[in-house]
C-alpha atoms as a PDB file:
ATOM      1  CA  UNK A   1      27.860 -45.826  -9.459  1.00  0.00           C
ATOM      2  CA  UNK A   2      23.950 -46.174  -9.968  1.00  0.00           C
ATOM      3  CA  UNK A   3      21.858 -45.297 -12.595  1.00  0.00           C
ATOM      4  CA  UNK A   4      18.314 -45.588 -13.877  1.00  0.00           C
ATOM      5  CA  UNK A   5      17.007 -46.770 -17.542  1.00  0.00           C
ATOM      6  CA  UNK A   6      13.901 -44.331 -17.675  1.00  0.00           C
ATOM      7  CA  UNK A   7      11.132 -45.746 -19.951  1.00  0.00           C
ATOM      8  CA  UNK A   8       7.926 -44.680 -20.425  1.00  0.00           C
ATOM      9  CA  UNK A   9       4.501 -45.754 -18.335  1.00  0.00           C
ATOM     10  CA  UNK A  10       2.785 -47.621 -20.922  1.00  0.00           C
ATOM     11  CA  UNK A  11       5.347 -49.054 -22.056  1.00  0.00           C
ATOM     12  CA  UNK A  12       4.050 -52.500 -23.993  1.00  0.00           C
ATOM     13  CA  UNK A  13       6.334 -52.725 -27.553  1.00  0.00           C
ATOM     14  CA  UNK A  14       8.824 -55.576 -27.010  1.00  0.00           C
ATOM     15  CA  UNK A  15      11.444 -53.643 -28.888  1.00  0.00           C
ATOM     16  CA  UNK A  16      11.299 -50.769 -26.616  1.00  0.00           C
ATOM     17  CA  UNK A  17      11.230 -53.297 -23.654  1.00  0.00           C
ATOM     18  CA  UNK A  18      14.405 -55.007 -24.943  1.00  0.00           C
ATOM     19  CA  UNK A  19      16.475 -51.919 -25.655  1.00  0.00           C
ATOM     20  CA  UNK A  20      16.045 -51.125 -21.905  1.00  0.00           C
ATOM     21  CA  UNK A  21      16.788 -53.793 -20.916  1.00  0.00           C
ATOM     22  CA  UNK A  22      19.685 -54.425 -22.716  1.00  0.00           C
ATOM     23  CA  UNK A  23      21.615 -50.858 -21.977  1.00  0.00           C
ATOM     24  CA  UNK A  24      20.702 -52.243 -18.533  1.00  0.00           C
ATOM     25  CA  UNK A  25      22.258 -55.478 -18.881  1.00  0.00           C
ATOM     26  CA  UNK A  26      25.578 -53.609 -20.026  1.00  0.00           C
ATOM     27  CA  UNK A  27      25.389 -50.817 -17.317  1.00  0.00           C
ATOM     28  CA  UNK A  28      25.460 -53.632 -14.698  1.00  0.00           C
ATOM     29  CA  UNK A  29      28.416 -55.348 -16.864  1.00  0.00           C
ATOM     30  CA  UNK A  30      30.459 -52.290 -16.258  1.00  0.00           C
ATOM     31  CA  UNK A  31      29.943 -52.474 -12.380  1.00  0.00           C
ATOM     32  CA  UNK A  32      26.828 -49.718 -12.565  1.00  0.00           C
ATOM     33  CA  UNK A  33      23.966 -50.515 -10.034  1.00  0.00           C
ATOM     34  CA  UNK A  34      20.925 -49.661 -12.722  1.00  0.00           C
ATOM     35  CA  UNK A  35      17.321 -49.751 -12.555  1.00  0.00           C
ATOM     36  CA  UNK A  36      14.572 -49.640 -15.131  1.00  0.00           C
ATOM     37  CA  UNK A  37      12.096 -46.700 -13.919  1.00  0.00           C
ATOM     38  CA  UNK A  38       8.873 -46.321 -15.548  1.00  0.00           C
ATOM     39  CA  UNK A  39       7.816 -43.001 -16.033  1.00  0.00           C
ATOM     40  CA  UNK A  40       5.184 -41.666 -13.691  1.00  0.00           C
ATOM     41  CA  UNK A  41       6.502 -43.199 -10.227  1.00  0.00           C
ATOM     42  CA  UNK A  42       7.078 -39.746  -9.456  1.00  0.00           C
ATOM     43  CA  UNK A  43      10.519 -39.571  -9.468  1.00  0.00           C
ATOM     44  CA  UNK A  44       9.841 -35.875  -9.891  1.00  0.00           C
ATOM     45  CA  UNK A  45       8.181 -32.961  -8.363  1.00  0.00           C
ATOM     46  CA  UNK A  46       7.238 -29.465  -7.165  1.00  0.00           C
ATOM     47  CA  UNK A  47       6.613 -29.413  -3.367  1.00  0.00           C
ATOM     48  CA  UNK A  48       7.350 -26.585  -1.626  1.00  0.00           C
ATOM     49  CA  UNK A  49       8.391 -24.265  -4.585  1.00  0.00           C
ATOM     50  CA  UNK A  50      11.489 -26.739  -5.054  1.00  0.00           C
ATOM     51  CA  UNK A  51      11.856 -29.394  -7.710  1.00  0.00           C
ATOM     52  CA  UNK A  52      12.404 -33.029  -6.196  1.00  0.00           C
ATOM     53  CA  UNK A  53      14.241 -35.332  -7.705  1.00  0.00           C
ATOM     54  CA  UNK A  54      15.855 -38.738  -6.957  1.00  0.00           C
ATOM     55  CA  UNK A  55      19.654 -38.287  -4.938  1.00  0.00           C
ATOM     56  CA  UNK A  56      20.292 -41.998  -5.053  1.00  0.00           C
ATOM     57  CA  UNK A  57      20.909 -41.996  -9.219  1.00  0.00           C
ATOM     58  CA  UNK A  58      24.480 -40.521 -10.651  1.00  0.00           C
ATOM     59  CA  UNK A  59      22.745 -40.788 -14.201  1.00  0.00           C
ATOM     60  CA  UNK A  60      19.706 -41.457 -15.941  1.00  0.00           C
ATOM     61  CA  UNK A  61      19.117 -43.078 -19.721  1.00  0.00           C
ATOM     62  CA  UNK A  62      16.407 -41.431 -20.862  1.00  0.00           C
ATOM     63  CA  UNK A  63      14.259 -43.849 -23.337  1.00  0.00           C
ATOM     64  CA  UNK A  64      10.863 -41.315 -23.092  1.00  0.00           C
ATOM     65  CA  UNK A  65       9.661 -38.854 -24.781  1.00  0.00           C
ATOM     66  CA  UNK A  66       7.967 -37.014 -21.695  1.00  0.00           C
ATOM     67  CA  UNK A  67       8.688 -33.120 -21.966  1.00  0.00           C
ATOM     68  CA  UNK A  68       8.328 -32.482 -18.648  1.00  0.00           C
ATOM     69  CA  UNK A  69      10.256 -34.865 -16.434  1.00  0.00           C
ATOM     70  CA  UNK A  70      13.684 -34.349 -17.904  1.00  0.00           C
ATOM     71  CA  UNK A  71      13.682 -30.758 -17.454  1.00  0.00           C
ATOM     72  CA  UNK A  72      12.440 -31.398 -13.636  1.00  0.00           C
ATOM     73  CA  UNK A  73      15.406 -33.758 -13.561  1.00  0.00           C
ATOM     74  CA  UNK A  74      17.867 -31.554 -15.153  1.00  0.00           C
ATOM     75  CA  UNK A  75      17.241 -28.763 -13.091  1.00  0.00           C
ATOM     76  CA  UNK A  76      18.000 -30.856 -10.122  1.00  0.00           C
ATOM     77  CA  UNK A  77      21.082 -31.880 -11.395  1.00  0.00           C
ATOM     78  CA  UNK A  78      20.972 -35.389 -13.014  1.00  0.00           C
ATOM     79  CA  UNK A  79      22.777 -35.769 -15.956  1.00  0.00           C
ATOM     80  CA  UNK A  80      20.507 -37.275 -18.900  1.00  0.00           C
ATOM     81  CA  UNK A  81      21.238 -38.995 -21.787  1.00  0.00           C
ATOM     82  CA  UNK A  82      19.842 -38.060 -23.654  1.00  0.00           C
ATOM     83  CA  UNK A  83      19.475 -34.193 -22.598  1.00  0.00           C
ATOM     84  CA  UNK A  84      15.889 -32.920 -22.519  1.00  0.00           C
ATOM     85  CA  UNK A  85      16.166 -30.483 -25.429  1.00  0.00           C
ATOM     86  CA  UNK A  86      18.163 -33.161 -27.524  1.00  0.00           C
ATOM     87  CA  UNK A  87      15.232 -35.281 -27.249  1.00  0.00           C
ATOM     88  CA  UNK A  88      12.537 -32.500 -27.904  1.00  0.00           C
ATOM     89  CA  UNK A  89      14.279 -31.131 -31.109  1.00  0.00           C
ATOM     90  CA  UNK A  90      14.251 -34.850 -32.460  1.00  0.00           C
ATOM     91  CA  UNK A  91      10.744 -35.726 -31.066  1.00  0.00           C
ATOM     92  CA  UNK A  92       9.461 -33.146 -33.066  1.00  0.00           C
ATOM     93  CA  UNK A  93      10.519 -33.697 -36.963  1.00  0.00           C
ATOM     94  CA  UNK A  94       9.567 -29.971 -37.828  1.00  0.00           C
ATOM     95  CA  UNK A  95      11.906 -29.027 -34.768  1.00  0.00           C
ATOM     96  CA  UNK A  96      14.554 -31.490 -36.187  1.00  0.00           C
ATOM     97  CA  UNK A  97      14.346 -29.951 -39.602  1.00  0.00           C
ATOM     98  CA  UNK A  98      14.348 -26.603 -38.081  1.00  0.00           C
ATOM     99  CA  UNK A  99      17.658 -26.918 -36.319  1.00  0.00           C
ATOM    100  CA  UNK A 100      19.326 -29.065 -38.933  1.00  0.00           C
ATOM    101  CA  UNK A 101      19.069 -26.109 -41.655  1.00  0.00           C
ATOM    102  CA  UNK A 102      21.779 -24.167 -42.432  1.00  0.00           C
ATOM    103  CA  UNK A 103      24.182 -27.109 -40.674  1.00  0.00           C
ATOM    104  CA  UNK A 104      25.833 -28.555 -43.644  1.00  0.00           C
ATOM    105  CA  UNK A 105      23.260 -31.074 -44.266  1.00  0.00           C
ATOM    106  CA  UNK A 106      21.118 -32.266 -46.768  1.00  0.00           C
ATOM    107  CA  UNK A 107      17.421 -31.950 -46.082  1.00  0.00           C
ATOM    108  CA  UNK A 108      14.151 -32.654 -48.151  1.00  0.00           C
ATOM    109  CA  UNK A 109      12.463 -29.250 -49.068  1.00  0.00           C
ATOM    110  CA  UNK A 110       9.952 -28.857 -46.174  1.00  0.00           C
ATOM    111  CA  UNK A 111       7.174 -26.848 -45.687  1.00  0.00           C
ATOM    112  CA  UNK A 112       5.217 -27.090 -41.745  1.00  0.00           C
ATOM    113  CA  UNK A 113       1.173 -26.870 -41.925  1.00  0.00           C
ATOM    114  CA  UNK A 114      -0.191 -23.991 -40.612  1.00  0.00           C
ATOM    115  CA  UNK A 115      -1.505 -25.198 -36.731  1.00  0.00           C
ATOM    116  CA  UNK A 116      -5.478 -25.501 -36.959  1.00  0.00           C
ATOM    117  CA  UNK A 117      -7.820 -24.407 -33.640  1.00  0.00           C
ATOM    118  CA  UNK A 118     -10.832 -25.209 -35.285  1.00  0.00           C
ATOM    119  CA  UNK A 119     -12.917 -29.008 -35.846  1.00  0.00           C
ATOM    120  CA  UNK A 120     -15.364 -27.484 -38.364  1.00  0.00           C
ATOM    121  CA  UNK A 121     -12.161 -25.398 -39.966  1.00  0.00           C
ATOM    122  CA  UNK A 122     -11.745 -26.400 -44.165  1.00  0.00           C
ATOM    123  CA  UNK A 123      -7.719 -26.430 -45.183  1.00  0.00           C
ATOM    124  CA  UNK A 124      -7.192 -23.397 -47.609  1.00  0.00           C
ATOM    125  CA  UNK A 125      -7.129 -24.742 -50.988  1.00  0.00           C
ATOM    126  CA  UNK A 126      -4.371 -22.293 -51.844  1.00  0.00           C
ATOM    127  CA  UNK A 127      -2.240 -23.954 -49.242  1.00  0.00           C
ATOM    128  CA  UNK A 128      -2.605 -27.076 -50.738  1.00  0.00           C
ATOM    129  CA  UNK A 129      -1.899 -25.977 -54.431  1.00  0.00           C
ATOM    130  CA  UNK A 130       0.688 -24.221 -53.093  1.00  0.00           C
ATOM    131  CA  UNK A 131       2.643 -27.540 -51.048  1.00  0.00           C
ATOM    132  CA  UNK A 132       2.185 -29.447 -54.627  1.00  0.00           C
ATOM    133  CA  UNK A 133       3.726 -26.674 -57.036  1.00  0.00           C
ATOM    134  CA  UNK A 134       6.320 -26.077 -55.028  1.00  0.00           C
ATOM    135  CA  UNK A 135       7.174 -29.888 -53.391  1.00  0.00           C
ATOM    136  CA  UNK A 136       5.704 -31.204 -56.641  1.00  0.00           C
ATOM    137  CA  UNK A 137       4.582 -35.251 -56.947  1.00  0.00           C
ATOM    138  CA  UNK A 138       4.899 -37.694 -55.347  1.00  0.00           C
ATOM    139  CA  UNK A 139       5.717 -35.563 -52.124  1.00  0.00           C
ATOM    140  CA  UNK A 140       5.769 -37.231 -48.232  1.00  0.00           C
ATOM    141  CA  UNK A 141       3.174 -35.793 -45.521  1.00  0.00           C
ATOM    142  CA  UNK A 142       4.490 -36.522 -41.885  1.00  0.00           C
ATOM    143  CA  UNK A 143       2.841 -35.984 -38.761  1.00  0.00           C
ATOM    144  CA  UNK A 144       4.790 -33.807 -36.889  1.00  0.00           C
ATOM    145  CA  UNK A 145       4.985 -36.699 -33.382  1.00  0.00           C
ATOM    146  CA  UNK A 146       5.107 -40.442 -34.256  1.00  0.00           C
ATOM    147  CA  UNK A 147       7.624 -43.571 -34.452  1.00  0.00           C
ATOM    148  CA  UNK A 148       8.219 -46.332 -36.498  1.00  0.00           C
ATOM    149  CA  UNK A 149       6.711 -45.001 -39.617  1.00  0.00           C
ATOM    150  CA  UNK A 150       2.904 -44.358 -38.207  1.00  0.00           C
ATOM    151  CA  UNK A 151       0.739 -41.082 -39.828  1.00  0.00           C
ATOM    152  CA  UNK A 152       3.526 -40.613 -42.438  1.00  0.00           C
ATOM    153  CA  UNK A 153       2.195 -40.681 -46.579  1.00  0.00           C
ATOM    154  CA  UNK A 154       3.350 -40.953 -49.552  1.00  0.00           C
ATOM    155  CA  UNK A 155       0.947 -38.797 -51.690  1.00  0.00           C
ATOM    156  CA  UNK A 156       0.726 -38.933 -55.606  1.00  0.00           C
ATOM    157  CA  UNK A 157      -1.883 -36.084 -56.493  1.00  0.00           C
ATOM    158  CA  UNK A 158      -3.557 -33.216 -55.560  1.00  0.00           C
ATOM    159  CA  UNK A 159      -6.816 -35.137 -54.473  1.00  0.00           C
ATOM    160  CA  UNK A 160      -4.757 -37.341 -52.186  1.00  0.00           C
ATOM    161  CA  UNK A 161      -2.646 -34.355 -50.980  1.00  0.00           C
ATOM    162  CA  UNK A 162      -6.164 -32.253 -50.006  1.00  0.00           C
ATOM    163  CA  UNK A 163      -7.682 -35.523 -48.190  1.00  0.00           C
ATOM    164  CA  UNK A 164      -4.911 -35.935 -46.322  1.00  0.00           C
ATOM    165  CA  UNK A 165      -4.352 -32.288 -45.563  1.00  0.00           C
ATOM    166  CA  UNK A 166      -8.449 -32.621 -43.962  1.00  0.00           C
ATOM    167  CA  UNK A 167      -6.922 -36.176 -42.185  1.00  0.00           C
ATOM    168  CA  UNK A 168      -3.756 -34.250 -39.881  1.00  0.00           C
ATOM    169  CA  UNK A 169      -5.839 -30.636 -40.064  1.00  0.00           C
ATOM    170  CA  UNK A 170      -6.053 -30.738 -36.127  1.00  0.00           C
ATOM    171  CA  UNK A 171      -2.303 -32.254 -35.626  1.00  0.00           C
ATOM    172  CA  UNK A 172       1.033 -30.265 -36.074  1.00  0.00           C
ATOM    173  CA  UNK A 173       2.391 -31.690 -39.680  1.00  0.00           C
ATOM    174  CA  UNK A 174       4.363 -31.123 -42.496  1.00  0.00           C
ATOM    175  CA  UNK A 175       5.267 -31.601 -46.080  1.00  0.00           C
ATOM    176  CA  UNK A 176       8.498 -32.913 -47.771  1.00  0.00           C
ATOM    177  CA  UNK A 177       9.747 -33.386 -51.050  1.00  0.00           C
ATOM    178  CA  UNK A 178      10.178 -37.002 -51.856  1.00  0.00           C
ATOM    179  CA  UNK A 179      14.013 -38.165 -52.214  1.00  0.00           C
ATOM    180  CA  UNK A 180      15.732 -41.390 -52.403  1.00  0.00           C
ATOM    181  CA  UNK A 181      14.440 -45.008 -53.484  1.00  0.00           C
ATOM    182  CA  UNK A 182      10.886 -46.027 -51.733  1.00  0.00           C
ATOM    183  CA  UNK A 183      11.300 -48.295 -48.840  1.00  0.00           C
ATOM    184  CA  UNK A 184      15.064 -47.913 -48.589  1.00  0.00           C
ATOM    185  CA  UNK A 185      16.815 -45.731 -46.437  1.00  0.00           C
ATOM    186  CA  UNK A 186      20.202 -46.273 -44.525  1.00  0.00           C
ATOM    187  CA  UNK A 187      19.931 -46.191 -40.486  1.00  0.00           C
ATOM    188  CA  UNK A 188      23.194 -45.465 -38.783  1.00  0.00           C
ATOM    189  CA  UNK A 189      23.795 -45.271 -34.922  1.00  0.00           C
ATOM    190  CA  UNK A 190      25.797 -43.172 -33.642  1.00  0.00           C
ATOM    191  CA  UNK A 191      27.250 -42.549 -29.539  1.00  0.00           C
ATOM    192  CA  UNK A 192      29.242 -40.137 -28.135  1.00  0.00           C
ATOM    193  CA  UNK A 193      29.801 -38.234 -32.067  1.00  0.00           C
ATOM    194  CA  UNK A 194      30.594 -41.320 -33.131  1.00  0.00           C
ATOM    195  CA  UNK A 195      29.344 -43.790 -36.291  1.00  0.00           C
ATOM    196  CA  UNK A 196      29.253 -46.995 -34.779  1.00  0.00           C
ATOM    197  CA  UNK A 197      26.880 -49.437 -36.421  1.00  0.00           C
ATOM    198  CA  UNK A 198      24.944 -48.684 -40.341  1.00  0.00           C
ATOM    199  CA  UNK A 199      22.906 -50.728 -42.023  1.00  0.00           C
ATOM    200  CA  UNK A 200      20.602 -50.333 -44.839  1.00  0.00           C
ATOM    201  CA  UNK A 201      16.978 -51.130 -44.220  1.00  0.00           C
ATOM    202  CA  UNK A 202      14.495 -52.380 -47.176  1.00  0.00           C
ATOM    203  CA  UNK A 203      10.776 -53.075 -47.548  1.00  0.00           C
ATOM    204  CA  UNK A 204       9.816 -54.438 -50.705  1.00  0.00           C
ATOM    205  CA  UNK A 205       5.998 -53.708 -50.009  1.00  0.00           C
ATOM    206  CA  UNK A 206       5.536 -50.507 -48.023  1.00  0.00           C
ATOM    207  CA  UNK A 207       7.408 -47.312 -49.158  1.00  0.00           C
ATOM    208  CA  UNK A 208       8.449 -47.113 -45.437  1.00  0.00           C
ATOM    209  CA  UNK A 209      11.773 -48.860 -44.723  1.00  0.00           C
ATOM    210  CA  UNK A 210      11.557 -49.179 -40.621  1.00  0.00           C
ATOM    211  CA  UNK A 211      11.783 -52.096 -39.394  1.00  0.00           C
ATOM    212  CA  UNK A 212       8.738 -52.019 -37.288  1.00  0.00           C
ATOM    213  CA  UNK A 213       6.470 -51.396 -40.745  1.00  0.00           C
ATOM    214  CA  UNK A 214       7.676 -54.499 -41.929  1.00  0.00           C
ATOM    215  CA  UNK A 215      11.041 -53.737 -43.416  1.00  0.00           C
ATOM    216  CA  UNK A 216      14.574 -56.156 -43.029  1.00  0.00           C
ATOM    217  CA  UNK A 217      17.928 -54.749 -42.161  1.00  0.00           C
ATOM    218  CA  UNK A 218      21.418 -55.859 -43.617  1.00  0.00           C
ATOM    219  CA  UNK A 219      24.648 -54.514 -43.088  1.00  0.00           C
ATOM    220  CA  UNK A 220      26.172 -51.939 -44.855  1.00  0.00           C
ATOM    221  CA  UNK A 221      28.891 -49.595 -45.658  1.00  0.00           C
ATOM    222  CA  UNK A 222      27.831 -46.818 -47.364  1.00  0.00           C
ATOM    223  CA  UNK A 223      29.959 -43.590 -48.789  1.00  0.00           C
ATOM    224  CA  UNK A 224      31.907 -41.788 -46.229  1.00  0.00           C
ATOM    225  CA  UNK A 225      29.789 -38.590 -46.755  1.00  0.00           C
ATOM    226  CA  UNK A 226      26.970 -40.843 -45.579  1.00  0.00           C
ATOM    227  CA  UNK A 227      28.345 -41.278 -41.527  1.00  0.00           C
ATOM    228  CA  UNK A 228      30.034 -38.101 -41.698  1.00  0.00           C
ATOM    229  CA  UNK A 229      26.418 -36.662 -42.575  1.00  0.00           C
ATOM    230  CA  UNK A 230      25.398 -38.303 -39.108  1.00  0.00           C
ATOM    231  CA  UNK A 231      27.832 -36.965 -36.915  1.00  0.00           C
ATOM    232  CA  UNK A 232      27.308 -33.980 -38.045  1.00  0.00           C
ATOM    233  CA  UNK A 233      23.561 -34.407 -37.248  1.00  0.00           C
ATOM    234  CA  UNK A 234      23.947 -35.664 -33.825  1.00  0.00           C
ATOM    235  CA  UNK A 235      26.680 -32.670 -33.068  1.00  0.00           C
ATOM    236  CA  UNK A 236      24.150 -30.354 -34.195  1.00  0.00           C
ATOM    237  CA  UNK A 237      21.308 -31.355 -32.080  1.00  0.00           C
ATOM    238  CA  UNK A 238      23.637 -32.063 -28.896  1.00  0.00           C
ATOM    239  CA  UNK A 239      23.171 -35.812 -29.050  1.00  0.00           C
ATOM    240  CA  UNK A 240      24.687 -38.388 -26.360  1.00  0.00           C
ATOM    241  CA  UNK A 241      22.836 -41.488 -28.753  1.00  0.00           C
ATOM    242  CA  UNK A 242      20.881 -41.784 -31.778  1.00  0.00           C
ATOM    243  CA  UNK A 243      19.673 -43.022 -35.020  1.00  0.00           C
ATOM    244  CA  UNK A 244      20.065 -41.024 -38.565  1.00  0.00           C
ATOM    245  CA  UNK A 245      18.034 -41.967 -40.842  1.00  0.00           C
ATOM    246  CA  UNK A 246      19.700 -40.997 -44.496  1.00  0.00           C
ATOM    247  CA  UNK A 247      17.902 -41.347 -47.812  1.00  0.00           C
ATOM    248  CA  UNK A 248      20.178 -41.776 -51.198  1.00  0.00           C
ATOM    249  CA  UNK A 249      19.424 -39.684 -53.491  1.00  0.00           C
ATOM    250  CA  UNK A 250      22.015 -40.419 -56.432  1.00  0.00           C
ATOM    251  CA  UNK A 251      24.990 -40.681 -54.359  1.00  0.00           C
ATOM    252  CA  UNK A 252      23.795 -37.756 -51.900  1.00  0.00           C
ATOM    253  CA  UNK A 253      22.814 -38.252 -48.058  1.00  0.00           C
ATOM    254  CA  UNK A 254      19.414 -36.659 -47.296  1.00  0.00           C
ATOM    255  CA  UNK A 255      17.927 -36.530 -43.719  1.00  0.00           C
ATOM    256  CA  UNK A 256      15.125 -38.357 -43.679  1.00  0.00           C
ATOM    257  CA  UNK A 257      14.906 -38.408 -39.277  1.00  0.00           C
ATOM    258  CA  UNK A 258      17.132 -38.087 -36.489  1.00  0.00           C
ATOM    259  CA  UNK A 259      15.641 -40.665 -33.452  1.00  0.00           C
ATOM    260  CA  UNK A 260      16.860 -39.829 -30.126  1.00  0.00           C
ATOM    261  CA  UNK A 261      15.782 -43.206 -29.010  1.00  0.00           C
ATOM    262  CA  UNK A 262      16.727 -45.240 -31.741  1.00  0.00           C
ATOM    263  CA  UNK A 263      15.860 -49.092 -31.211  1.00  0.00           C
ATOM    264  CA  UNK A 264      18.820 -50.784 -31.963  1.00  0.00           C
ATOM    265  CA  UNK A 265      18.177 -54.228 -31.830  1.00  0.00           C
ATOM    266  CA  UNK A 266      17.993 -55.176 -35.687  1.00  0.00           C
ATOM    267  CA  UNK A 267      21.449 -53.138 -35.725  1.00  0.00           C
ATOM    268  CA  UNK A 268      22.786 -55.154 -32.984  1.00  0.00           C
ATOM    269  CA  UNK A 269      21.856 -58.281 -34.914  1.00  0.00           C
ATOM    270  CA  UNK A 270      22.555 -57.501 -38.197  1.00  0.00           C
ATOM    271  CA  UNK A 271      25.592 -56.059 -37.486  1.00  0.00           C
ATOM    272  CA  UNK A 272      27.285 -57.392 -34.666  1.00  0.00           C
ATOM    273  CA  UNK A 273      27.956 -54.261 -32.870  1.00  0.00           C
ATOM    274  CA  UNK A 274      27.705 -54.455 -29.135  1.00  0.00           C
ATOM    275  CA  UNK A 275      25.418 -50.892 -29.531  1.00  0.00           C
ATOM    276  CA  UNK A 276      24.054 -51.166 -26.239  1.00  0.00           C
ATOM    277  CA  UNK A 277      28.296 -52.018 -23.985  1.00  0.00           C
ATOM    278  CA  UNK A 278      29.423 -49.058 -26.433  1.00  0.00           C
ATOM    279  CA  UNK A 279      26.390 -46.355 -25.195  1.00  0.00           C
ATOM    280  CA  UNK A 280      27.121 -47.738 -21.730  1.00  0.00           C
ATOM    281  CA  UNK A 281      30.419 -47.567 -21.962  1.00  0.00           C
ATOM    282  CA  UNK A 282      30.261 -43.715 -23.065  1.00  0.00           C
ATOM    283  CA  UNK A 283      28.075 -42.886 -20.416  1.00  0.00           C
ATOM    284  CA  UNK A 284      30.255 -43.965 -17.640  1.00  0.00           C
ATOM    285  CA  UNK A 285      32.628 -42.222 -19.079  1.00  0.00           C
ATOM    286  CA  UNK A 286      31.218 -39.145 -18.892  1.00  0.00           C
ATOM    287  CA  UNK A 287      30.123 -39.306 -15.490  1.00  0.00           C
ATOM    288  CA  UNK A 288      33.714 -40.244 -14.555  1.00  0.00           C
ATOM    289  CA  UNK A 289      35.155 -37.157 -16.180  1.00  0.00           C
ATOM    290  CA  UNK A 290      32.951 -35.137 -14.219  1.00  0.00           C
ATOM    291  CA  UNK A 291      33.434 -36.430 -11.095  1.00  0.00           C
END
């Protein structure tokens, strides 16, 4: 059996670099020939009306966020894990929230931006009076794309909510109501529908709890409600592997995010769950059953 860890082409953070490599170094535990691919080798094309694709792969991790290349896979036939849509609908947080409603989940009240054309364009000022009435303050402004905590706000007023409304104008964003205890959240992994790892993430100066903004993990077991909530989410959005974010809010799991490509590294550690051998181990599985 051979597969490929697909990463992106620019590739530089060492926590994205270390979570490929060590699914890698697990694959190749379990007897699977693997290779980390950077996106943009062209593994993938149109020639001749046909999509080409690599034949010498029986799987592919997929650790991008690339829209195109997994459905050029896909339709060749590799199996992806993640799939391409699973990782769209959690790429994009409006998409997340989108397909999350209605699912048995608790989510923030949302409201999506309206999508401006226009650099010389002024945000309506109704629009904005109408996000604080009916989020009220402090509310959360996210950009719509982005990891580890970049372009997302916590906003205390209607002056701050207006500037930063003029700030993401030109980008796809949104607007939650704030829930839960600033800088904590709880980050649980799940594979396969499965809880395997939680633990509860703190930053005592940023109201941003990931890691990468400066926050610490510990280990923790939180109500049952609280990994039931994210096995619900990842059966929702068709997920092989990911990362729930869940804010408390008195005793009540809110989604805060859903990563596709969760880094799992501070779970690993803080934990001691072997994240990585049990996503390989799934994997393998699946391809077995198939075969």
């Amino acid at each position: 059996m051979r597969a490929a860890v697909l990463v992106n082409a620019y590739i530089r953070a060492a926590g994205m670099i270390r979570q490929a490599e060590r699914i890698a170094e697990e694959l190749r535990l379990l007897g699977v020939e693997t290779d980390i691919v950077k996106n943009g080798t062209f593994l993938s094309d149109v020639t001749k009306n046909e999509i080409t694709y690599p034949k010498n792969y029986d799987f592919i991790v997929y650790l991008d966020k690339d829209k195109y290349l997994p459905r050029m896979l896909e339709k060749g036939g590799l199996r992806l894990f993640n799939s391409a849509k699973a990782v769209e609908e959690c790429d994009d947080k409006m998409f997340t929230c989108i397909a999350l409603a209605g699912g048995g989940v608790h989510i923030p009240d949302t409201i999506p931006a309206p999508l401006c054309y226009y650099a010389d364009a002024r945000v309506p000022q109704e629009f904005v009076g109408g996000v604080g009435r009916r989020l009220g303050f402090p509310l959360i402004a996210k950009k719509s794309y982005g990891s580890w905590g970049m372009d997302v706000r916590l906003i205390e007023n209607e002056r701050e909510l207006a500037a930063v409304a003029e700030e993401f104008r030109l980008f796809p964003h949104l607007y939650q109501k704030r829930v839960g205890k600033p800088g904590e959240d709880y980050r649980i992994l799940v594979v396969g529908g499965k809880a395997i790892a939680c633990m509860k993430r703190k930053n005592e100066g940023d109201f941003r709890s990931n890691i990468e903004a400066g926050g610490k993990g510990e280990k923790a077991v939180p109500p049952d409600e609280f990994f039931r909530t994210a096995e619900r989410c990842a059966r929702i959005l068709g997920l092989d592997y990911c990362g729930v974010d869940l804010l408390d809010e008195c005793g009540v799991p809110y989604v805060c995010e859903v990563n596709s490509n969760a880094l799992f590294n501070e779970a690993e550690r803080v934990t001691g769950v072997n994240v990585a051998g049990a996503y390989a181990e799934y994997m393998i599985n699946c391809i077995k059953r198939v075969k």
